[in-house]
N, C-alpha and C. Protein backbone atom coordinates (compact mmCIF):
# COMPACT_ATOMS: atom_id res chain seq x y z
N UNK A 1 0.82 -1.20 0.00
CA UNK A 1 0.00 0.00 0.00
C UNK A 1 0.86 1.26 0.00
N UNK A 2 2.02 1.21 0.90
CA UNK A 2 2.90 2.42 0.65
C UNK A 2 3.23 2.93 -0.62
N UNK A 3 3.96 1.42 -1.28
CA UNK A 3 4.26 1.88 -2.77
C UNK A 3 3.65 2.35 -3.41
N UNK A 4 2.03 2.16 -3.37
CA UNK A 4 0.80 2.64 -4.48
C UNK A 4 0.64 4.32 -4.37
N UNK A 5 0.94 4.60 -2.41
CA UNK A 5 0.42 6.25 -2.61
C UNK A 5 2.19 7.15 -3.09
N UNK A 6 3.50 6.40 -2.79
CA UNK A 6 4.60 6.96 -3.12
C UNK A 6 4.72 7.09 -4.43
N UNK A 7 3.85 6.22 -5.52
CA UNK A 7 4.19 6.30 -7.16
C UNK A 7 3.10 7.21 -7.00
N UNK A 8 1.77 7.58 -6.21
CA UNK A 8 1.10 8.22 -6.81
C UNK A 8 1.72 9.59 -6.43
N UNK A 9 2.21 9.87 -5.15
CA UNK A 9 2.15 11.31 -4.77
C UNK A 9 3.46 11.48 -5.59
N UNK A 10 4.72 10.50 -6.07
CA UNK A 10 5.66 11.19 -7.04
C UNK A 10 4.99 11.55 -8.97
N UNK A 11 3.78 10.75 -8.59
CA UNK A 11 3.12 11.30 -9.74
C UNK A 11 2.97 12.57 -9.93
N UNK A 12 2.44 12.92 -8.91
CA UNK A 12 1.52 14.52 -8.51
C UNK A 12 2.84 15.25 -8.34
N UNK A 13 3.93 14.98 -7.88
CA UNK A 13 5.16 15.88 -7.79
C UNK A 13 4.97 16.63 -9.40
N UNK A 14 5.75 15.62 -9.71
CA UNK A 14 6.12 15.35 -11.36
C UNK A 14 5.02 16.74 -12.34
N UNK A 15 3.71 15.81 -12.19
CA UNK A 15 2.74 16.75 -12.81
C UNK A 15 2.85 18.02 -12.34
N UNK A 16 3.04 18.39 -11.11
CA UNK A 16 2.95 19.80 -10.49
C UNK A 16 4.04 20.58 -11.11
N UNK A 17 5.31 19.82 -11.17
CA UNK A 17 6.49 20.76 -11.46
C UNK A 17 6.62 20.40 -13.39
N UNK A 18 5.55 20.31 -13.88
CA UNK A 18 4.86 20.34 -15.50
C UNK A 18 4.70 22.06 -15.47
N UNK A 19 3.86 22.05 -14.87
CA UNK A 19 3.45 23.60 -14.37
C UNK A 19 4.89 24.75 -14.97
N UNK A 20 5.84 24.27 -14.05
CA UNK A 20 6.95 25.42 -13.99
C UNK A 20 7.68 25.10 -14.54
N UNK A 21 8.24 24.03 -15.46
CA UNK A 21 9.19 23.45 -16.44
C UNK A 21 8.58 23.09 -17.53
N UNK A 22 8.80 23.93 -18.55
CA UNK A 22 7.96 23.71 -19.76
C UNK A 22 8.54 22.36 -20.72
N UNK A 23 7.97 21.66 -21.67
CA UNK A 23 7.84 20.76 -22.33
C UNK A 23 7.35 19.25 -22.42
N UNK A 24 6.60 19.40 -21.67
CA UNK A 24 5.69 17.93 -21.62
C UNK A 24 6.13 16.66 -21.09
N UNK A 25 7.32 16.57 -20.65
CA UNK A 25 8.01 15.46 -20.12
C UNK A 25 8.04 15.39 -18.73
N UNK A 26 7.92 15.87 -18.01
CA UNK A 26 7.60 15.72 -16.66
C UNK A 26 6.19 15.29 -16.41
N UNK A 27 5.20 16.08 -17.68
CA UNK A 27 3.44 15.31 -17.12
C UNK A 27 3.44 14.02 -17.74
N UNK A 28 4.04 14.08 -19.13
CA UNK A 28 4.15 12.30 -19.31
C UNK A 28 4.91 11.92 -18.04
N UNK A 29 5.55 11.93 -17.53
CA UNK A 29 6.29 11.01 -16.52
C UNK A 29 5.72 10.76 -15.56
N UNK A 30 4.71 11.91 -14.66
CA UNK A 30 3.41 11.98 -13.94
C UNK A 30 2.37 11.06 -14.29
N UNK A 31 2.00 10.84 -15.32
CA UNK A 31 1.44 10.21 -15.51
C UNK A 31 1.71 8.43 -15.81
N UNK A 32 2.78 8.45 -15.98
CA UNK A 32 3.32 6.80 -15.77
C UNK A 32 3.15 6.75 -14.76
N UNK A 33 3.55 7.52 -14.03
CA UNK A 33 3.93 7.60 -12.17
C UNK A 33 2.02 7.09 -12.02
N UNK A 34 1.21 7.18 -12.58
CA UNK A 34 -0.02 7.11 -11.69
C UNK A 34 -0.33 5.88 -12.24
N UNK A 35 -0.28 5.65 -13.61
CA UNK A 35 -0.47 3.99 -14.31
C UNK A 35 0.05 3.12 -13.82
N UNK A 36 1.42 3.61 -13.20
CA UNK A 36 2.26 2.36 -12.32
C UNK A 36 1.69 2.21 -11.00
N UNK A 37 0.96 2.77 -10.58
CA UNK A 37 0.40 2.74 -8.95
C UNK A 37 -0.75 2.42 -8.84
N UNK A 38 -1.46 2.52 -10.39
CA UNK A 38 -2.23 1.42 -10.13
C UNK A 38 -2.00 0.15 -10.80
N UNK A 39 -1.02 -0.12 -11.58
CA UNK A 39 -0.14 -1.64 -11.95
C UNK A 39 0.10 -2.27 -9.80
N UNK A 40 0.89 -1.20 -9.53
CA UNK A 40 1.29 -1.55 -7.92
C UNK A 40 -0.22 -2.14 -7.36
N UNK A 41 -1.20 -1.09 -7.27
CA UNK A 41 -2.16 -1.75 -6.88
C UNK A 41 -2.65 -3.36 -7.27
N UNK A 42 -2.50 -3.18 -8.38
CA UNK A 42 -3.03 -4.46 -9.13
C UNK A 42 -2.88 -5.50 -8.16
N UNK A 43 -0.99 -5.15 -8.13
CA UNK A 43 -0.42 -6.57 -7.58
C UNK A 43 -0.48 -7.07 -6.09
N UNK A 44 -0.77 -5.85 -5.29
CA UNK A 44 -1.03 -5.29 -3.97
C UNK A 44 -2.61 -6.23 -3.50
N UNK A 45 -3.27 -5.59 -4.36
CA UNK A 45 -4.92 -6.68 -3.79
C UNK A 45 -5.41 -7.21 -5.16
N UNK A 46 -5.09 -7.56 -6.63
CA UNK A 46 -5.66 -8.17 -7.09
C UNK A 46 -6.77 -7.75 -7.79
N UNK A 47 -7.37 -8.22 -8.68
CA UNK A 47 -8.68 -7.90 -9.17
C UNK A 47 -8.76 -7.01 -10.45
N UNK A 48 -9.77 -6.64 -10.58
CA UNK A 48 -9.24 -4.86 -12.05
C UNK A 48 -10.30 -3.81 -10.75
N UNK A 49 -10.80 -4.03 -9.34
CA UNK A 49 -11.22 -2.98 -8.72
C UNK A 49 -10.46 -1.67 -7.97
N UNK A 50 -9.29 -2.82 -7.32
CA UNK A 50 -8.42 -1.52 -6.48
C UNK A 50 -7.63 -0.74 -7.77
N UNK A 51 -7.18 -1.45 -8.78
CA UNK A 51 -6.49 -0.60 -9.70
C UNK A 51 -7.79 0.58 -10.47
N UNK A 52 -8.58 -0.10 -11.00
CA UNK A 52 -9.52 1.06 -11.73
C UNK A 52 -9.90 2.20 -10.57
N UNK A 53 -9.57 1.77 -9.25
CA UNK A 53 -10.12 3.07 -8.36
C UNK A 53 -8.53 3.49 -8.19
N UNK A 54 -7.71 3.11 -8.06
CA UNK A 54 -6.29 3.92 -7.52
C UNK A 54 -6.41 4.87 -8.61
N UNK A 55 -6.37 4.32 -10.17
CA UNK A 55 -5.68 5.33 -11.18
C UNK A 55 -7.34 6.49 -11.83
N UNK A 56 -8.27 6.11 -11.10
CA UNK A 56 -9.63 6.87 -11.06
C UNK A 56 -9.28 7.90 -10.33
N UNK A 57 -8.73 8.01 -8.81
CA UNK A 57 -8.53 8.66 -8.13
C UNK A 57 -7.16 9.55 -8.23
N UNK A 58 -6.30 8.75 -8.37
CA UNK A 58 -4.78 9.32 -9.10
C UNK A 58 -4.85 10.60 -10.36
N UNK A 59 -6.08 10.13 -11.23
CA UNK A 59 -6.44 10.96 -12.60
C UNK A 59 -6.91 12.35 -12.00
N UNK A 60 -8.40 12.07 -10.74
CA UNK A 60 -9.20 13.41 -10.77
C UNK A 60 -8.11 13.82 -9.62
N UNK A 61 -6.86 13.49 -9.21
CA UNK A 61 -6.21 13.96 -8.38
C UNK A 61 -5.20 15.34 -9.10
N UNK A 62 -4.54 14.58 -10.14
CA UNK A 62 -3.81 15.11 -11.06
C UNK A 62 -4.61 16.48 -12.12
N UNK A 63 -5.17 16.13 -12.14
CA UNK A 63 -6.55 16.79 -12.55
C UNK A 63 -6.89 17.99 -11.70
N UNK A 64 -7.46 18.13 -10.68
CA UNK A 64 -7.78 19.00 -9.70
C UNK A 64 -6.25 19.99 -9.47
N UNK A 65 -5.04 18.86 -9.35
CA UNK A 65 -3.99 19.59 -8.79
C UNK A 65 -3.40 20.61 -9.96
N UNK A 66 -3.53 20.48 -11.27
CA UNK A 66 -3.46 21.44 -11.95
C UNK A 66 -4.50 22.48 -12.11
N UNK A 67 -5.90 22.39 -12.16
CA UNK A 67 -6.46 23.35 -11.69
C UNK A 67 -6.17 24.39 -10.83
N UNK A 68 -5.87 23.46 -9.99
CA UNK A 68 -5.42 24.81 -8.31
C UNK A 68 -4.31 25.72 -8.93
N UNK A 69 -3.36 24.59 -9.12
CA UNK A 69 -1.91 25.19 -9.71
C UNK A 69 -1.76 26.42 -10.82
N UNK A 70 -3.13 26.26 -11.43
CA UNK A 70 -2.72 27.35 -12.46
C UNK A 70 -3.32 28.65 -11.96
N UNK A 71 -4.60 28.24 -11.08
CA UNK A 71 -5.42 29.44 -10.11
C UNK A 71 -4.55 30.14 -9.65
N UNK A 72 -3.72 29.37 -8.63
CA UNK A 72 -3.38 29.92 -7.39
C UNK A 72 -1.58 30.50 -8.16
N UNK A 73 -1.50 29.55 -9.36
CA UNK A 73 -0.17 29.86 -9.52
C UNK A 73 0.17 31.35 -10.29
N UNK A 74 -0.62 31.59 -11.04
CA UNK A 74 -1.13 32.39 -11.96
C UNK A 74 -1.12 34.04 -11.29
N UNK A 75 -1.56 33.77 -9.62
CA UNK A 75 -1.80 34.90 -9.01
C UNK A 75 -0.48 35.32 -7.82
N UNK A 76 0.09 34.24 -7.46
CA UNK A 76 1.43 34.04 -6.82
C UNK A 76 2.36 35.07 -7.63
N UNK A 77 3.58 35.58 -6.54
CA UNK A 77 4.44 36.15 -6.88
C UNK A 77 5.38 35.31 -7.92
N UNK A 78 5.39 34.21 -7.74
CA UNK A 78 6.65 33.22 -8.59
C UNK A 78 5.43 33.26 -9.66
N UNK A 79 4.15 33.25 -9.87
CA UNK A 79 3.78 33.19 -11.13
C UNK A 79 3.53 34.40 -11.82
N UNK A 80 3.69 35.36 -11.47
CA UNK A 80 3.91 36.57 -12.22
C UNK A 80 5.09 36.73 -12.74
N UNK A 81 5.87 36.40 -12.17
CA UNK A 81 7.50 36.02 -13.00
C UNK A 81 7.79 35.18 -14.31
N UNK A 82 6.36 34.41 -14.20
CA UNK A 82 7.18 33.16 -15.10
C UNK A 82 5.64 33.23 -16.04
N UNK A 83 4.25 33.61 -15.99
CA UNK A 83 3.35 34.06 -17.01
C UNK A 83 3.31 35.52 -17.39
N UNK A 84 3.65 35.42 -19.01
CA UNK A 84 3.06 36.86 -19.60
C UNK A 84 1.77 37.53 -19.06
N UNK A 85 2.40 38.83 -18.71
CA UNK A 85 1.66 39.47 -17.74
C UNK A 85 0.35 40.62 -18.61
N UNK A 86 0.98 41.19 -20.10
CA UNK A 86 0.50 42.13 -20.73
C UNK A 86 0.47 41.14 -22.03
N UNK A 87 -0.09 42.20 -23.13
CA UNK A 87 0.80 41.97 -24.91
C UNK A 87 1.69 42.99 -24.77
N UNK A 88 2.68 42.23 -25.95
CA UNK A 88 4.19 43.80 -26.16
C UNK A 88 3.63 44.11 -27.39
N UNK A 89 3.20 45.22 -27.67
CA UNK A 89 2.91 46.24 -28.54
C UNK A 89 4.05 46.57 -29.51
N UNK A 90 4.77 45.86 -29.53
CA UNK A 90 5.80 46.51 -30.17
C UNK A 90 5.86 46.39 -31.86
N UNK A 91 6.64 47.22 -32.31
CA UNK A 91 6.67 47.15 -33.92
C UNK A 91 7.60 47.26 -34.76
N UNK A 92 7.56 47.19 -35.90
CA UNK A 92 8.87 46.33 -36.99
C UNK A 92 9.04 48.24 -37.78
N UNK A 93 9.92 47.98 -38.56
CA UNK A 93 10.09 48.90 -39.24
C UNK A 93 9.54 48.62 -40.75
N UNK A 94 8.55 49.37 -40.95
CA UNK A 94 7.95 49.47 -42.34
C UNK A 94 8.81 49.35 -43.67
N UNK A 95 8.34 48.77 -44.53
CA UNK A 95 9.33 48.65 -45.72
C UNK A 95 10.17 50.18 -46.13
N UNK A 96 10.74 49.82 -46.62
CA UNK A 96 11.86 50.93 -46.70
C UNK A 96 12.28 50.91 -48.33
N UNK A 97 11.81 52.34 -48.95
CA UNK A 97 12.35 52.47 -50.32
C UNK A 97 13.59 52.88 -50.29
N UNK A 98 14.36 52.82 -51.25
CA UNK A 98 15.65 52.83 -51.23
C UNK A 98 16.20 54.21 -51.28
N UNK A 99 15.19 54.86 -52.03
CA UNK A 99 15.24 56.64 -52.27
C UNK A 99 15.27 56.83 -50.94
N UNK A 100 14.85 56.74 -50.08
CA UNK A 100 14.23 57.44 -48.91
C UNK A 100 15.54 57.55 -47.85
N UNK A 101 16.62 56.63 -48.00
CA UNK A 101 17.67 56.63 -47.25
C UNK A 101 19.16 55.75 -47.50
N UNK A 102 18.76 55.84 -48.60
CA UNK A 102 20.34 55.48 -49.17
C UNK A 102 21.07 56.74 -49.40
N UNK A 103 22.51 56.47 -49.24
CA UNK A 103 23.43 57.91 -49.40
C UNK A 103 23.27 58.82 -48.41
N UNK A 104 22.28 59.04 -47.26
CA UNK A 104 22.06 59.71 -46.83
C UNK A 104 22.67 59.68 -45.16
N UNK A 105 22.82 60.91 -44.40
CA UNK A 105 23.62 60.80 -43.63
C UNK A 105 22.88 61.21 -42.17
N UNK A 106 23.11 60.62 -40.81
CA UNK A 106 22.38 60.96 -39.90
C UNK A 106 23.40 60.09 -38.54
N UNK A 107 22.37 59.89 -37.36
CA UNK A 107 22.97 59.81 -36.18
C UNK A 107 22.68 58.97 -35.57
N UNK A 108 23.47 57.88 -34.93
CA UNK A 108 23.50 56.84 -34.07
C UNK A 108 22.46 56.96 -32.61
N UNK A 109 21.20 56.57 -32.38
CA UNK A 109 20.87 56.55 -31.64
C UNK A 109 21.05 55.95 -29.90
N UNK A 110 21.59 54.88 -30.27
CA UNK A 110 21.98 53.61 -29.53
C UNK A 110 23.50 53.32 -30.13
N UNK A 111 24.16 52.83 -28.96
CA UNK A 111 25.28 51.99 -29.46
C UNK A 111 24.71 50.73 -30.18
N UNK A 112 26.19 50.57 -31.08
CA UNK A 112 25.71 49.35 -31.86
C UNK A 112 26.32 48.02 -32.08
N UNK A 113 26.37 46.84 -31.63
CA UNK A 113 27.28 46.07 -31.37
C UNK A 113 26.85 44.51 -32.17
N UNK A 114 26.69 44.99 -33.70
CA UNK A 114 26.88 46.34 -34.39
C UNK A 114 25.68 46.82 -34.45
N UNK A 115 24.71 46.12 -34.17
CA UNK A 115 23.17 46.27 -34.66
C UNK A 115 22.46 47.32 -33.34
N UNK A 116 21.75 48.29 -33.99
CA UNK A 116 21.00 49.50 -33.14
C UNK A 116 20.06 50.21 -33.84
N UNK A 117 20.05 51.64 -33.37
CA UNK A 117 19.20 52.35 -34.05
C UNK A 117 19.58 53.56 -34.79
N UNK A 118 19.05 54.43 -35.49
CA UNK A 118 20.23 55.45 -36.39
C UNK A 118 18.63 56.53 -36.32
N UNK A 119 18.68 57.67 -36.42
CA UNK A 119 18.40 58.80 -36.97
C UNK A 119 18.51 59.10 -38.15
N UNK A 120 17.60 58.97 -38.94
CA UNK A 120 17.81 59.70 -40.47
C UNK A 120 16.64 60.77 -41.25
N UNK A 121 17.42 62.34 -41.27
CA UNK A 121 15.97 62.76 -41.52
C UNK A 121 14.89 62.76 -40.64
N UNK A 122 14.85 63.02 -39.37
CA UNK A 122 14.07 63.02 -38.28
C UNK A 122 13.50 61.84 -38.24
N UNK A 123 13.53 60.37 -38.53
CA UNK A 123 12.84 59.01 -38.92
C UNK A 123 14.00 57.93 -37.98
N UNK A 124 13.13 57.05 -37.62
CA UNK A 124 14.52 56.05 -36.56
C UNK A 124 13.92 54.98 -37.50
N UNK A 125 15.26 54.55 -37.37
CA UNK A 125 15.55 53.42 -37.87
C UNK A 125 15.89 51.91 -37.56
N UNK A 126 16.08 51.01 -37.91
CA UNK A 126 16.74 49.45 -37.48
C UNK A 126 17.98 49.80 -38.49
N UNK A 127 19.28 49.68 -37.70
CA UNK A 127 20.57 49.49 -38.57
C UNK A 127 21.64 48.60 -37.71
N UNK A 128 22.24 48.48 -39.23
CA UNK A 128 23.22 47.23 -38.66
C UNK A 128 24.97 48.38 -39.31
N UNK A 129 25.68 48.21 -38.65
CA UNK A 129 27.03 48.94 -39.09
C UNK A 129 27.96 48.05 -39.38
N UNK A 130 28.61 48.14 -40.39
CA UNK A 130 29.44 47.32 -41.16
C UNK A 130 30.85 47.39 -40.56
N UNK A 131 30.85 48.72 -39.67
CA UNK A 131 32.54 48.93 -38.55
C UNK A 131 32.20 47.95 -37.75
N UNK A 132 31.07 47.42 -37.11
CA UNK A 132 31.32 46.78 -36.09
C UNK A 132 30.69 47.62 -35.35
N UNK A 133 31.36 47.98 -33.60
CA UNK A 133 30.60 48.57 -32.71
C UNK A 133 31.14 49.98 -32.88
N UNK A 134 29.96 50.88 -32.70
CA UNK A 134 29.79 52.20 -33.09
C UNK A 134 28.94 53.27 -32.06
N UNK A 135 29.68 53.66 -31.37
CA UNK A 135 29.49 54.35 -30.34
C UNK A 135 27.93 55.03 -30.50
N UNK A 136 27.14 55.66 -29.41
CA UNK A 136 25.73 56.14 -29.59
C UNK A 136 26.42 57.60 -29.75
N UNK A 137 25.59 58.64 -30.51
CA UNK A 137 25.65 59.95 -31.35
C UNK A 137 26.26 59.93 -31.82
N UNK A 138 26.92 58.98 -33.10
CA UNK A 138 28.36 59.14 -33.82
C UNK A 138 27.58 59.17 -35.06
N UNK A 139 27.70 59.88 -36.32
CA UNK A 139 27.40 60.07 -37.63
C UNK A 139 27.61 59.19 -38.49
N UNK A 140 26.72 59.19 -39.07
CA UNK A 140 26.51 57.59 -40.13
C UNK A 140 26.17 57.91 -41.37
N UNK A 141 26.50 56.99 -42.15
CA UNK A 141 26.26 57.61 -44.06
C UNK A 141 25.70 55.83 -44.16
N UNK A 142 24.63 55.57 -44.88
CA UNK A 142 23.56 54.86 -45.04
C UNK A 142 24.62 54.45 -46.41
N UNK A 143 24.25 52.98 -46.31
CA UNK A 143 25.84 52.29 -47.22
C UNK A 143 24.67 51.23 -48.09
N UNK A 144 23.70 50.61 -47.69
CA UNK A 144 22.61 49.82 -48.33
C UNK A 144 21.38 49.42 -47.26
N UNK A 145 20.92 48.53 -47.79
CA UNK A 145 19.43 48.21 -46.95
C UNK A 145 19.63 46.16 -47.25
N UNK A 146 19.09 46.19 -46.33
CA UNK A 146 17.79 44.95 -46.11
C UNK A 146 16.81 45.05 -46.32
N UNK A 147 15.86 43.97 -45.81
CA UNK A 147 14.61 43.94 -45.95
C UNK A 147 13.77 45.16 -45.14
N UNK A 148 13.78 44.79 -43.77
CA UNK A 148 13.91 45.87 -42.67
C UNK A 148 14.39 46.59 -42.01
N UNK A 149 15.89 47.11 -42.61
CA UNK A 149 16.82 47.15 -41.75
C UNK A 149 17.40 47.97 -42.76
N UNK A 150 18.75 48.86 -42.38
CA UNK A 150 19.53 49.52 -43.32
C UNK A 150 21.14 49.27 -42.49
N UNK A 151 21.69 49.47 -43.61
CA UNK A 151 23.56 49.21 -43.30
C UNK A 151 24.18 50.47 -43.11
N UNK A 152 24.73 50.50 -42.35
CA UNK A 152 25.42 52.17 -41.89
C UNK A 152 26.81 52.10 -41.89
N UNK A 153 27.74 53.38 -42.18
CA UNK A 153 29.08 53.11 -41.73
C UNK A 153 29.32 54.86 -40.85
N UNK A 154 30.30 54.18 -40.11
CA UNK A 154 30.57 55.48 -39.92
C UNK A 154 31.61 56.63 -40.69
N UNK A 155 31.27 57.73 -40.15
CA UNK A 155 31.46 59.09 -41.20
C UNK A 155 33.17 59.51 -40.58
């Protein structure tokens, strides 16, 4: 009988810490952990009754305990750490014609190591610098483009 509730409660470990370690291998393993305890049962009293109730009970156990877990975890200080809290709003840089900033010359917003941001024409940019790392307010002459992005060197 020991063995049946130790595979089950390392079941419920297992499943619980599913929760905070992402990729599915700990609740599969939880869940062997509960098929085996009621295999244990099996062999423990016999029959298909104590097993269909160990791993009946093992299931709405595992079951319930993620419920709580995501309630209670969700609202916990360690789960504000580890669930997205907002959306990031954030945004790409619009296609870029080539007229619009090739040849043209402007200012390092950010350091760039090499990749940052540039000033051109009162407009910010995504740039990558072909020196390498390039100090923030240092002057830049627009050398080509990417897709989203433009190539800078310094002046």
């Amino acid at each position: 009988m020991i063995e049946v509730l130790a595979a089950m409660l390392f079941g419920f470990l297992l499943i619980g810490l599913e929760a905070i370690v992402p990729g599915g291998v700990l609740g599969v393993l939880g869940f062997c952990c509960l098929v085996f305890s009621a295999y244990l049962s099996h062999e423990a009293f016999g029959g298909w009754f104590a097993p269909a109730v160990t791993f009946l009970v093992g299931s709405l156990g595992a079951i319930l305990l993620v419920f709580i877990e995501f309630k209670w975890l969700s609202k916990s200080k360690l789960g504000k750490s580890l669930f997205l809290a907002h959306a990031d709003d954030g945004i790409s840089n619009s296609k870029i014609s080539p007229d619009e900033v090739l040849a043209k010359e402007g200012e390092s917003l950010t350091d760039h190591h090499p990749e940052g941001i540039v000033s051109i024409d009162g407009k910010n940019y995504d740039a990558v610098c072909e020196d390498g790392f390039l100090p923030k307010g240092s002057k830049v002459k627009v050398t080509g483009m990417d897709d989203f992005r433009i190539r800078v060197r310094r002046l």
